[in-house]
Protein backbone atom coordinates (compact mmCIF):
# COMPACT_ATOMS: atom_id res chain seq x y z
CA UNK A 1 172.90 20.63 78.64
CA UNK A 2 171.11 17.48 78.43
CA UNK A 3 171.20 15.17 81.74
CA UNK A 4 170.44 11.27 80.92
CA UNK A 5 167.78 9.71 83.40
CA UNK A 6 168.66 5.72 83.94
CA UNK A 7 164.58 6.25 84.37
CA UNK A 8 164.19 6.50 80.68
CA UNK A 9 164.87 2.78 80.66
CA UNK A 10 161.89 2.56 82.34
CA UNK A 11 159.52 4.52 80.59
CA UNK A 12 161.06 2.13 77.43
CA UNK A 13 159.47 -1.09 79.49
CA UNK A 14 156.20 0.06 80.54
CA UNK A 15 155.29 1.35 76.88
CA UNK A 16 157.26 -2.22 75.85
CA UNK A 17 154.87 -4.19 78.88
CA UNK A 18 151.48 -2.48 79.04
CA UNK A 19 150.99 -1.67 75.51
CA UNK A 20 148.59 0.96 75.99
CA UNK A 21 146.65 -1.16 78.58
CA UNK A 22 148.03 1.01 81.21
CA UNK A 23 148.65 4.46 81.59
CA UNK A 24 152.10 5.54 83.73
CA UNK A 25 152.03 7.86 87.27
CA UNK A 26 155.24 9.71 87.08
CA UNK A 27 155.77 11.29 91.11
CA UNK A 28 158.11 12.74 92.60
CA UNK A 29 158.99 16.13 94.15
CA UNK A 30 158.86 19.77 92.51
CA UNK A 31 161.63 20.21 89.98
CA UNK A 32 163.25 16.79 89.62
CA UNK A 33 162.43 16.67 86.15
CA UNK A 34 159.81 14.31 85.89
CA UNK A 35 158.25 16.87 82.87
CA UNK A 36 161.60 17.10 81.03
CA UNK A 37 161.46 12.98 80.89
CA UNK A 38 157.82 12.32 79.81
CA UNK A 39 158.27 15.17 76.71
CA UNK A 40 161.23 13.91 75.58
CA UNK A 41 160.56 10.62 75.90
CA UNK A 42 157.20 11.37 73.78
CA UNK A 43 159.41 13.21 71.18
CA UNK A 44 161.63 10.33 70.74
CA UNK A 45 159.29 7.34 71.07
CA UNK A 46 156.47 8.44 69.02
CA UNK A 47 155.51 10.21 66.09
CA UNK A 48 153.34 12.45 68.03
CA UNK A 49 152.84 13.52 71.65
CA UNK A 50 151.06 16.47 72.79
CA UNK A 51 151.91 17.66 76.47
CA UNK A 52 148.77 19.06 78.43
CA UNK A 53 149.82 21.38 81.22
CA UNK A 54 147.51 21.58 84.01
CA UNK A 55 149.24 24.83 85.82
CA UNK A 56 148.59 26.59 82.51
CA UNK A 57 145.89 24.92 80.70
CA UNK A 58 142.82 26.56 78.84
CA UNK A 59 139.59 26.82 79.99
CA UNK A 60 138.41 25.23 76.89
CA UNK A 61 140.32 21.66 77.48
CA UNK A 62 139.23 21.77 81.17
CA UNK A 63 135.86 22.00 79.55
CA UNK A 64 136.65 18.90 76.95
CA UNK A 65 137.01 16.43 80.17
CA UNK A 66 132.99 17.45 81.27
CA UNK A 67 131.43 17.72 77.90
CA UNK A 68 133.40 15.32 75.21
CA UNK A 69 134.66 12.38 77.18
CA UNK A 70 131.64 10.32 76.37
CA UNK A 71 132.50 10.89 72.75
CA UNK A 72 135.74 10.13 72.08
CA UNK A 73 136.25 11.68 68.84
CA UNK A 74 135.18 15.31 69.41
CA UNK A 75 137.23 14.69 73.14
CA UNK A 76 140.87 13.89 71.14
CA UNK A 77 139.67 16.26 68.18
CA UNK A 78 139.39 19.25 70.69
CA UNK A 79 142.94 18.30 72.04
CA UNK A 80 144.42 18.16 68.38
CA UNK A 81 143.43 21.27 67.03
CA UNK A 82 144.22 23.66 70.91
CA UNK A 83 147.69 22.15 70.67
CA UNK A 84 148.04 22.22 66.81
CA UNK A 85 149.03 18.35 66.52
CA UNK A 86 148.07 15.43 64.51
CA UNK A 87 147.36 12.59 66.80
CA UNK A 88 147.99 9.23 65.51
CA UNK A 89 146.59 5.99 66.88
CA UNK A 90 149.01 3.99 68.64
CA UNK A 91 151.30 6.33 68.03
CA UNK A 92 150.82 9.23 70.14
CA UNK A 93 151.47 9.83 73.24
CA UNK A 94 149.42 12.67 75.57
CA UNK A 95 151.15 13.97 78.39
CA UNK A 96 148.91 14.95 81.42
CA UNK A 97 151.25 17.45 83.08
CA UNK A 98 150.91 18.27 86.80
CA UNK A 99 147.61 16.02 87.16
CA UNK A 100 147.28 17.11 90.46
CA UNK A 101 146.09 20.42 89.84
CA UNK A 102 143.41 18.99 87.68
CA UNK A 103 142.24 15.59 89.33
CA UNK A 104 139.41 15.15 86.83
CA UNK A 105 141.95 14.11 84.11
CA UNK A 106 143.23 11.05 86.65
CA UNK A 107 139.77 10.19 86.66
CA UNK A 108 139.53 10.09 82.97
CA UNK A 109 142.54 7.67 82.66
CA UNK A 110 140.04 4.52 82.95
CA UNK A 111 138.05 5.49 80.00
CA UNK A 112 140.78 6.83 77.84
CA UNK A 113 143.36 3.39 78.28
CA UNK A 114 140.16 1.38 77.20
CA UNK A 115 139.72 3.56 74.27
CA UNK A 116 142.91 2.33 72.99
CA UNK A 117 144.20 5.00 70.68
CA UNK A 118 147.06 6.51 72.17
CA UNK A 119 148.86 6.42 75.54
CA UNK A 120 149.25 8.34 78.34
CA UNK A 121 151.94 9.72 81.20
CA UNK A 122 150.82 11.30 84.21
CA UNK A 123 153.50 13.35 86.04
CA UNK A 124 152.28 15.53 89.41
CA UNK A 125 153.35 15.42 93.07
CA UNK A 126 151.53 15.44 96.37
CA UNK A 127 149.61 13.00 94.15
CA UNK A 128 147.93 10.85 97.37
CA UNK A 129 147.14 14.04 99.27
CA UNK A 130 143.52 13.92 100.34
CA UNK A 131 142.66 17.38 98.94
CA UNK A 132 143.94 15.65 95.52
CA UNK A 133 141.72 12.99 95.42
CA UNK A 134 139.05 13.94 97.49
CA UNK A 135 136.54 13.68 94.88
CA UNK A 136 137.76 10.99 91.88
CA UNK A 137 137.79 7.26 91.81
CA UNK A 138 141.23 6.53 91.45
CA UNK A 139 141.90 4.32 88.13
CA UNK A 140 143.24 1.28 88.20
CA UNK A 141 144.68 1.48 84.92
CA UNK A 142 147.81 3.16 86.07
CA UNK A 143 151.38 2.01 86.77
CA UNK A 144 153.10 3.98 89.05
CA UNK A 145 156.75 5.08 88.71
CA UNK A 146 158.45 7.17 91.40
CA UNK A 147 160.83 9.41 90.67
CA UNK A 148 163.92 10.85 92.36
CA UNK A 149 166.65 13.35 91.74
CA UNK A 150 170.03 12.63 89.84
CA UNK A 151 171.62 9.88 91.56
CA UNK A 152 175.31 9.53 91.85
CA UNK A 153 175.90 8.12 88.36
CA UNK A 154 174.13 10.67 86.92
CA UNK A 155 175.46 13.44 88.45
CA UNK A 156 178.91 11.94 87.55
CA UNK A 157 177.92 11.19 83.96
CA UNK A 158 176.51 14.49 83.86
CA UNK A 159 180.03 16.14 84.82
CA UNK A 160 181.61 13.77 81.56
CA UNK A 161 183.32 11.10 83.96
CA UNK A 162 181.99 8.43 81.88
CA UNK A 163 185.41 6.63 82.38
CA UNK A 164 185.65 6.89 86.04
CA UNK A 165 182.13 5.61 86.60
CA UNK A 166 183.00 2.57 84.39
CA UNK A 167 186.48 2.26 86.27
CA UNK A 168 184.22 2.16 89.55
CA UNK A 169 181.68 -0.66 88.07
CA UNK A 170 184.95 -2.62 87.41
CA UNK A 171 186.38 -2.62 90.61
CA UNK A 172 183.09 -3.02 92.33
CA UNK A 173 182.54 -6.70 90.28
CA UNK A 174 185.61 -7.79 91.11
CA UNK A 175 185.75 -6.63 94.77
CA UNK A 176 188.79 -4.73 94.21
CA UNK A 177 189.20 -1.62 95.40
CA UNK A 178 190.45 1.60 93.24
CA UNK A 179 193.62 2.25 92.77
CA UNK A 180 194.15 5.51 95.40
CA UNK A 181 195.11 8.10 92.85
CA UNK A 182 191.52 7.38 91.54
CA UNK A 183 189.73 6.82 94.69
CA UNK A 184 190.66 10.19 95.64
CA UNK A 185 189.21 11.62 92.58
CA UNK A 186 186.31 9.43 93.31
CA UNK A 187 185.63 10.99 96.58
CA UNK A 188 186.02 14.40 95.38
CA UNK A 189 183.47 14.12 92.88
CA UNK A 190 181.25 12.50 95.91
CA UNK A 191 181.68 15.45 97.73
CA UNK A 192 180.70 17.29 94.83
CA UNK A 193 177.31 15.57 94.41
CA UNK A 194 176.68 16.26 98.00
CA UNK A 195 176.85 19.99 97.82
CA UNK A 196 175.60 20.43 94.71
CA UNK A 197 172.77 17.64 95.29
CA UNK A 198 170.64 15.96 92.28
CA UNK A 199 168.20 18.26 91.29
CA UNK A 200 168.99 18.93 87.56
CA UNK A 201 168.95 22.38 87.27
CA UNK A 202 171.24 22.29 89.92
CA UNK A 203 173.70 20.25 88.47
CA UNK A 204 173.40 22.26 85.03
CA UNK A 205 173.96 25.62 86.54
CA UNK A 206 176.95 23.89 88.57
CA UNK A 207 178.64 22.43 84.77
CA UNK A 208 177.81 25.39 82.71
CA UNK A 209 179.16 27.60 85.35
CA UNK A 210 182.75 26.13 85.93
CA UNK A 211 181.58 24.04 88.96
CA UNK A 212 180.87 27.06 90.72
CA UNK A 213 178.93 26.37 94.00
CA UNK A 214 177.12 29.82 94.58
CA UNK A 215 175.66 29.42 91.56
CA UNK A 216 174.38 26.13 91.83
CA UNK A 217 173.20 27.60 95.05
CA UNK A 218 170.92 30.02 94.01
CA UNK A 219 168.90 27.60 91.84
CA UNK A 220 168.81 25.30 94.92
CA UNK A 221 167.16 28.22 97.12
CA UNK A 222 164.67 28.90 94.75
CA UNK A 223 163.40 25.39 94.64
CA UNK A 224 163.59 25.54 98.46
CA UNK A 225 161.20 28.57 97.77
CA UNK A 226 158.58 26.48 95.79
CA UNK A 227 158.55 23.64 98.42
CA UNK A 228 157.44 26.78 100.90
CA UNK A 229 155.06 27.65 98.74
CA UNK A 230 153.50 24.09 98.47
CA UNK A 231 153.46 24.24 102.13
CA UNK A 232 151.81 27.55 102.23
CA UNK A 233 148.77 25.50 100.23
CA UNK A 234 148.09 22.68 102.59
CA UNK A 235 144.97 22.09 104.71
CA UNK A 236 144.84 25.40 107.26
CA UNK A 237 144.83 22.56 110.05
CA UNK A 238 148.44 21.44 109.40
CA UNK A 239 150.01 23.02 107.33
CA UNK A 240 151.60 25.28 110.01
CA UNK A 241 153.13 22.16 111.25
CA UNK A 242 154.47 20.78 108.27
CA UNK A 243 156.55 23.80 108.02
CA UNK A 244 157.61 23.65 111.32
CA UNK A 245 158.80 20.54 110.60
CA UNK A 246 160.54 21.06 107.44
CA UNK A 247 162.70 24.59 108.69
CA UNK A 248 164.04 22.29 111.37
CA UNK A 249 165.16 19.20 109.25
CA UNK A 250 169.34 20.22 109.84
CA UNK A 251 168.31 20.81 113.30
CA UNK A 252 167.37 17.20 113.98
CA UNK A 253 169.82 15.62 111.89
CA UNK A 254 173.37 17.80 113.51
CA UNK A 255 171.96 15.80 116.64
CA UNK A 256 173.61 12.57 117.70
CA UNK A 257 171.25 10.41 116.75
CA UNK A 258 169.27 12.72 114.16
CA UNK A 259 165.88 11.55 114.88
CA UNK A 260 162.74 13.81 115.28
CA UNK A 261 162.36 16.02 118.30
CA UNK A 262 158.37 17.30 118.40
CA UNK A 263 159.41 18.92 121.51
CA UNK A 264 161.96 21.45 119.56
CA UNK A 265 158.84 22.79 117.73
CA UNK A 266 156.16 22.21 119.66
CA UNK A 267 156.45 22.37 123.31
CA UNK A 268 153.17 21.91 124.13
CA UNK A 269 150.98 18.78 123.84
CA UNK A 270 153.45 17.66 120.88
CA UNK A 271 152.53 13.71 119.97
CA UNK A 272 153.35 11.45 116.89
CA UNK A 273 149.47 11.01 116.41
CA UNK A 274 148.74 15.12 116.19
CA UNK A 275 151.46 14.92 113.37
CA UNK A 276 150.19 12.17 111.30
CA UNK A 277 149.02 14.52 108.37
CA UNK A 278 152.24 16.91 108.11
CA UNK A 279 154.47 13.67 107.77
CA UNK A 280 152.07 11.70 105.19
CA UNK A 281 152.77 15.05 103.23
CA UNK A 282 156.65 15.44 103.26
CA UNK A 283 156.68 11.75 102.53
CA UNK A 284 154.13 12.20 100.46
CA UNK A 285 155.24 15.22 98.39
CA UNK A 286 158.70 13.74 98.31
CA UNK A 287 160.37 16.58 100.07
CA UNK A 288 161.49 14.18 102.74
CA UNK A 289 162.71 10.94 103.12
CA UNK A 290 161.23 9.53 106.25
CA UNK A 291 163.02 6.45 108.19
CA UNK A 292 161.64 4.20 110.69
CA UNK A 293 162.31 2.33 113.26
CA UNK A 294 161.74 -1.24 113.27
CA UNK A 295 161.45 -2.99 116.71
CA UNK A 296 161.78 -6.59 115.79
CA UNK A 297 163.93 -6.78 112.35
CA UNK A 298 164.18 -10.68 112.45
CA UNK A 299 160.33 -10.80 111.21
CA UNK A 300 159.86 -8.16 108.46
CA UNK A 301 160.60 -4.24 108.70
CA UNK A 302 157.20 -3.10 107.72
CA UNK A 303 155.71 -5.24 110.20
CA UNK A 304 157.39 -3.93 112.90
CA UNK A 305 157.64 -0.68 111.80
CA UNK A 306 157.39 2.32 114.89
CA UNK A 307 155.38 5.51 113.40
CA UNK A 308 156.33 7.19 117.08
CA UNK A 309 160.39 7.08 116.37
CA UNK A 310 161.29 8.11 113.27
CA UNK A 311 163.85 10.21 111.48
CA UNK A 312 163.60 12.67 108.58
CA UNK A 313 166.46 13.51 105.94
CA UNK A 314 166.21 16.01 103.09
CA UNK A 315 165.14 14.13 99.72
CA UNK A 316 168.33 16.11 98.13
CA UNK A 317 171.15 16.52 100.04
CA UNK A 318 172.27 19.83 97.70
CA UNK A 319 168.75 21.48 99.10
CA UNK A 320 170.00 20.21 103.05
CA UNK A 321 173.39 22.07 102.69
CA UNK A 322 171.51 25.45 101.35
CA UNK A 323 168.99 25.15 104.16
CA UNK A 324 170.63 24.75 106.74
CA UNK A 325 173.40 27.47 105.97
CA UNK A 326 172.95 31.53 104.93
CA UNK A 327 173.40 32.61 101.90
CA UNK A 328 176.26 34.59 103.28
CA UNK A 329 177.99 31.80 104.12
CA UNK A 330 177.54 29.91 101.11
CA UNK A 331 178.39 33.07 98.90
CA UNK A 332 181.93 33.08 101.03
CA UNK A 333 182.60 29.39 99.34
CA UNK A 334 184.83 29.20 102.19
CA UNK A 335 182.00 26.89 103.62
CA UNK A 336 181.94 24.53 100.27
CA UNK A 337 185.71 24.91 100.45
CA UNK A 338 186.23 23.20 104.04
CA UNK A 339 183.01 20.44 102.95
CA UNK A 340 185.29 20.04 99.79
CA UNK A 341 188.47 19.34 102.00
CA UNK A 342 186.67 17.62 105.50
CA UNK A 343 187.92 20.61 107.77
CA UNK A 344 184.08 21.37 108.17
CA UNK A 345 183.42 22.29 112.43
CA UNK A 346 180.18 20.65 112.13
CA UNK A 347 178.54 17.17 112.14
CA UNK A 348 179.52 16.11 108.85
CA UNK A 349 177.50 13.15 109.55
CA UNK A 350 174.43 15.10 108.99
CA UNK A 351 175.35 15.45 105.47
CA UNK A 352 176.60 11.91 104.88
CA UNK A 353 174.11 9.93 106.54
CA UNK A 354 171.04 12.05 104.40
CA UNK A 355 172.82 11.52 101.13
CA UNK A 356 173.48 7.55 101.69
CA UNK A 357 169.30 7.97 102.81
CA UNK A 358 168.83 9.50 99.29
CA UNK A 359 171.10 6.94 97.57
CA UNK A 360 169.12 4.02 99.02
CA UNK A 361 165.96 5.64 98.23
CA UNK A 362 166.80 6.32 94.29
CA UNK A 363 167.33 2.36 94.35
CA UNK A 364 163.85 1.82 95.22
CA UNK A 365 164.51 1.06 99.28
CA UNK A 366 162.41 2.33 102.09
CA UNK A 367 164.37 3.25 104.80
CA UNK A 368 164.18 1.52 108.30
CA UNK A 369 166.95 1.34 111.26
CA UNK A 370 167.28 -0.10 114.22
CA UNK A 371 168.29 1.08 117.88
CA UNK A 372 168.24 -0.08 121.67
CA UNK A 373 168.28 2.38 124.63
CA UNK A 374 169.78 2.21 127.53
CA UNK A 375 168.05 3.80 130.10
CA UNK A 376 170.90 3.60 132.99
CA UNK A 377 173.18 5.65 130.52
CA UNK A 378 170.40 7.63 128.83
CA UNK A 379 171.89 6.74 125.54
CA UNK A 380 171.51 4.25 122.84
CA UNK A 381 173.62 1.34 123.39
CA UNK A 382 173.12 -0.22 120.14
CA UNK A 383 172.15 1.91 117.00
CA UNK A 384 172.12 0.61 112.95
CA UNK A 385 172.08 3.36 110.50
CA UNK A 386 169.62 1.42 107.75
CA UNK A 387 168.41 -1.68 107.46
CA UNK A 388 168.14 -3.54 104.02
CA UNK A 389 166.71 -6.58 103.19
CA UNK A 390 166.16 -9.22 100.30
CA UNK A 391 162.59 -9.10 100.68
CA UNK A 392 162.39 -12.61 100.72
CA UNK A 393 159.30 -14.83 102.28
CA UNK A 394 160.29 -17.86 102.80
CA UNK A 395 164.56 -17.07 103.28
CA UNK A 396 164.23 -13.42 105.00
CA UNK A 397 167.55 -12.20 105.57
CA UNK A 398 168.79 -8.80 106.95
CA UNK A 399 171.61 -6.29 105.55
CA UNK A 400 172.63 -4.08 108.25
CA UNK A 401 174.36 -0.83 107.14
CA UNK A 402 176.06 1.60 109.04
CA UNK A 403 177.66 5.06 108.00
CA UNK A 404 180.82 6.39 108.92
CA UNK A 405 181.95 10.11 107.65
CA UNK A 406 185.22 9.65 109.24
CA UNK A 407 188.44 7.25 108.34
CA UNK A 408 189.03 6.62 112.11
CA UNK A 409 185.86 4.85 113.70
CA UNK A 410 184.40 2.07 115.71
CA UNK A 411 181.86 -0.35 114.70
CA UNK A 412 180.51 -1.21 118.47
CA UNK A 413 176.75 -1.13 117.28
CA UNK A 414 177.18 -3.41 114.20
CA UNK A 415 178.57 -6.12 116.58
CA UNK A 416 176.17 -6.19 118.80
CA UNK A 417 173.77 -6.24 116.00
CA UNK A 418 175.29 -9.01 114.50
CA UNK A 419 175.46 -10.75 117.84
CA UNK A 420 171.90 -10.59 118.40
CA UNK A 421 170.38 -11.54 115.15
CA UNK A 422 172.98 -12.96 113.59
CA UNK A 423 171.29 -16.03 112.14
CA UNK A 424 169.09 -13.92 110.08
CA UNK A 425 171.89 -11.02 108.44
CA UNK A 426 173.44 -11.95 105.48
CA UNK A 427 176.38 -9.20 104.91
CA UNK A 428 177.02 -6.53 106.62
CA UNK A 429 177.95 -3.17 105.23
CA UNK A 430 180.09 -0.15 106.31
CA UNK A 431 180.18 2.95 103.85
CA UNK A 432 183.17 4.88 104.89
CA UNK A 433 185.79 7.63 103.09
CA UNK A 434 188.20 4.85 102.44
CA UNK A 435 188.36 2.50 100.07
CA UNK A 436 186.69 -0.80 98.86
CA UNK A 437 187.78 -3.70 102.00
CA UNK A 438 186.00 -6.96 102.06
CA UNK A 439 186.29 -9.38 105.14
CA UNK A 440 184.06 -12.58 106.17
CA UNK A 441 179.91 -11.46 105.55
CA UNK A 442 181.09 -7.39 106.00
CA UNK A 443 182.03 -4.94 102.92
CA UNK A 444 183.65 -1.77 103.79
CA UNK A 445 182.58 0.54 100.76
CA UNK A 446 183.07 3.84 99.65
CA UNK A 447 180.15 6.15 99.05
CA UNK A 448 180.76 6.77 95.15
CA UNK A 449 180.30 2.75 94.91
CA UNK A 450 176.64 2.28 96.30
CA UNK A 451 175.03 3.06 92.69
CA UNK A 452 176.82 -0.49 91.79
CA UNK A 453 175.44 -2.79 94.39
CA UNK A 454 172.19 -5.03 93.64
C-alpha cells in the first residue's frame, strides 16, 4: 500500500528551483517516511539514483568521503560500482540516508553541489543536535524541508475517501457547512486519524488490517520503542531528563491547562534553564511539538516568546493515545470503542487539543498561545489555545484559535481576548465537533476542515 505525500510536490519545486545549485535537508522524526519519499522520488524523477544508507553503509564508502573527495571522478566512480549503478550527469540523484549518523557526508554537500553532476537529498533527524555537528562546517548549499507525519488528507486519502475529502474542500470555499449525514462520517474518520495517528506504517497496518486498532497499535509501540532508544543515546548529562520528560507528556496534557510541570519529575531544584538541552532535543528530534507562550501578542509571537511557560504535545497523536494507555487496555478495543463514540471518562481534550497542535504544525506553523493568571482565584482568567498570524510587517494581524472537544461550551477566554487586542485580530476561530458556522470575524469549524484553510 502506497501512501501519497502532498510533500512530493515539494521535492518537484526544489529540483524545478535550485537546479542542482542546492542540495535538500529532509528532517523529521524516526519513521515518518522521509526515506520512502526521497527513493521514490529518485526512481521516478531520474534515470538514476543511488540511495547511500548511513546506518548500514560500508566501510569502503565511509572511506571514499576521506580519500576521493578531492577527485571527483574516482569519489562518484567508487559510489557507482559498491551500489552497482550507472550515474548519469544531471540525471542522477544520490540519496544520503540518515546523514546524521555520518556528519562527514553533510560536510561534503558544499563541494559536491559545486561539482554539478548530479543532485542530492539528505534525510536524518536530530539533525541540529550538537553531538551531530560538533565537528563539520555546516553547508550552505542546502535547502531545508521539514517533514511531518500523514496529515488529515492523507490519512483520509489513504483510507480511499477521495470523494469525501473533495466534498469537504467544496463546502469549505463556499463557507457552507456539510450536509449532517456527511459531517458525521466526516468526524468519524477524524476520530479515526486520531487513534490511529499519521505515522505511515501505522496507517497501512490499520487499512490492510480491516481498520483494526490493535494492530495499528503494535506498530505504534514499536516506534515509541525507537524514540526510547534515541533517548537512551543522548549526552549522559541530559538525557535522563529528556526521558523524564517524554514518559510524562499525557500526564501534563490530562491537566487543565496542559502545560509543563518540572515539579512532577523533578522535585528538586527543577528550573526552565537546567532543561534547556532535553527540550532543544524533543523539538529538535521532532518527537514533540513544543508551544509557547507569548506575553505581548500585539507585537510579534517570537518576540515575545516565554521559554519558562511552555507546553508539550506528542508530534503524532496515534503515538499519544498508545503512550499514555496499556497495552491491555488498548488490546480490549473497548478503549478505541468509547474514543470512537465520545463516552471516553477522560480529558478528551488531551487528545484534541495535541492533534489540532499537529495539524497546525504539518501546515508549517509554530505554535504559540496566550494566557493571563489570576492570582486571587489561582486560575487563569483568560487562556487562547494557539495563536496564528499572517506574518505580516508592516499589517501584523492576530488569529486567535481556541479548541473545544465538546458540542456544549463557552467561549469566555476568546472574548476577553478579543476585547483586549481587538484592533490587531483579524478572525477568530473555534474548532469544535459540530459543523461549519460562520458569524462576524469568528468561524466555527470542524476538525476534518483545518487541512483546507490558507
Amino acid at each position: 500500500m502506497e501512501i501519497n505525500r502532498k510533500d512530493y510536490q515539494k521535492l518537484l519545486k526544489w529540483k524545478k528551483e535550485t537546479q542542482g545549485q542546492k542540495a535538500l535537508l529532509i528532517e523529521g522524526a524516526r519513521r515518518i517516511g522521509k526515506s520512502t519519499l526521497a527513493e521514490k522520488f529518485g526512481e521516478r524523477e531520474y534515470k538514476s539514483c543511488i540511495v547511500i544508507d548511513f546506518n548500514k553503509v560500508s566501510k569502503r564508502i565511509k572511506d571514499n568521503f576521506d580519500e576521493n573527495l578531492n577527485n571527483p571522478d574516482i569519489f562518484f566512480q567508487t559510489i557507482s560500482l559498491e551500489y552497482n549503478k550507472p550515474l548519469y550527469k544531471r540525471d542522477s540523484l544520490i540519496v544520503f540516508d540518515e546523514i546524521q549518523k555520518f556528519p562527514k557526508a553533510r560536510e561534503a554537500i558544499k563541494y559536491l553541489v559545486a561539482d554539478g553532476r548530479y543532485d542530492y537529498i539528505e534525510t536524518g533527524s536530530l539533525i541540529s543536535i550538537k553531538e551531530n555537528v560538533r565537528d563539520i562546517t555546516i553547508p550552505s548549499e542546502e535547502r531545508k524541508l521539514k517533514m511531518y507525519p500523514c496529515d488529515f488528507e492523507e490519512f483520509a486519502d489513504a483510507l480511499g475517501e477521495r470523494i469525501l475529502l473533495g466534498y469537504i474542500k467544496e463546502c469549505w470555499q463556499k463557507k457552507e457547512p456539510l450536509d449532517q449525514k456527511f459531517h458525521a462520517k466526516a468526524m468519524r474518520l477524524f476520530r479515526e486519524y486520531m487513534l490511529v495517528g499519521g505515522m505511515p506504517q501505522s496507517i497501512v497496518t490499520y487499512a490492510e488490517n480491516n481498520r483494526d486498532f490493535t494492530a495499528s497499535d503494535v506498530e505504534k509501540r514499536d516506534i515509541l520503542e525507537l524514540y526510547r532508544d534515541d533517548i537512551k543515546k543522548a549526552a549522559v548529562r541530559y538525557k535522563s531528563k529528556i526521558s523524564a520528560l517524554f514518559e510524562n507528556i499525557p500526564g501534563y496534557l490530562s491537566t487543565h491547562e496542559k502545560k509543563v510541570n518540572l515539579a512532577a519529575i523533578d522535585s528538586g531544584s527543577a528550573t526552565f534553564e537546567r532543561y534547556d538541552d532535553p527540550f532543544f532535543w524533543l523539538d529538535d528530534s521532532m518527537i514533540c511539538n513544543l508551544c509557547y507562550k507569548c506575553n505581548d501578542p500585539t507585537v510579534g509571537f517570537a518576540l515575545n516568546k516565554n521559554d519558562s511557560r511552555l507546553k508539550c504535545y506528542m508530534g503524532d497523536t496515534g503515538l499519544l493515545v498508545s503512550l499514555a494507555f496499556s497495552e491491555n487496555a488498548i488490546a480490549s478495543t473497548r478503549l478505541y470503542h468509547a474514543i470512537m463514540e465520545g463516552r471516553l471518562s477522560l480529558n478528551e481534550g488531551m487528545l484534541y487539543e495535541n492533534i489540532i497542535a499537529q495539524m497546525l504544525r504539518c501546515k508549517g506553523k509554530k505554535l504559540y498561545f496566550y494566557n493571563e493568571y489570576d492570582e486571587k482565584s489561582h486560575r487563569n482568567k483568560m487562556e487562547v489555545d494557539f495563536l496564528l498570524s499572517n506574518e505580516s510587517k508592516t499589517n501584523f494581524k492576530i488569529f486567535p484559535v481556541e479548541v473545544k472537544s465538546s458540542k456544549n461550551y463557552t467561549t469566555s477566554s476568546l472574548t476577553l481576548f478579543r476585547e483586549k487586542f481587538g484592533k490587531k485580530i483579524e478572525t477568530s476561530y473555534i474548532i469544535h465537533p459540530k459543523s461549519l458556522q460562520i458569524e462576524e470575524n469568528l468561524i466555527k469549524l470542524p476538525p476534518y476542515m483545518i487541512w483546507c484553510m490558507e
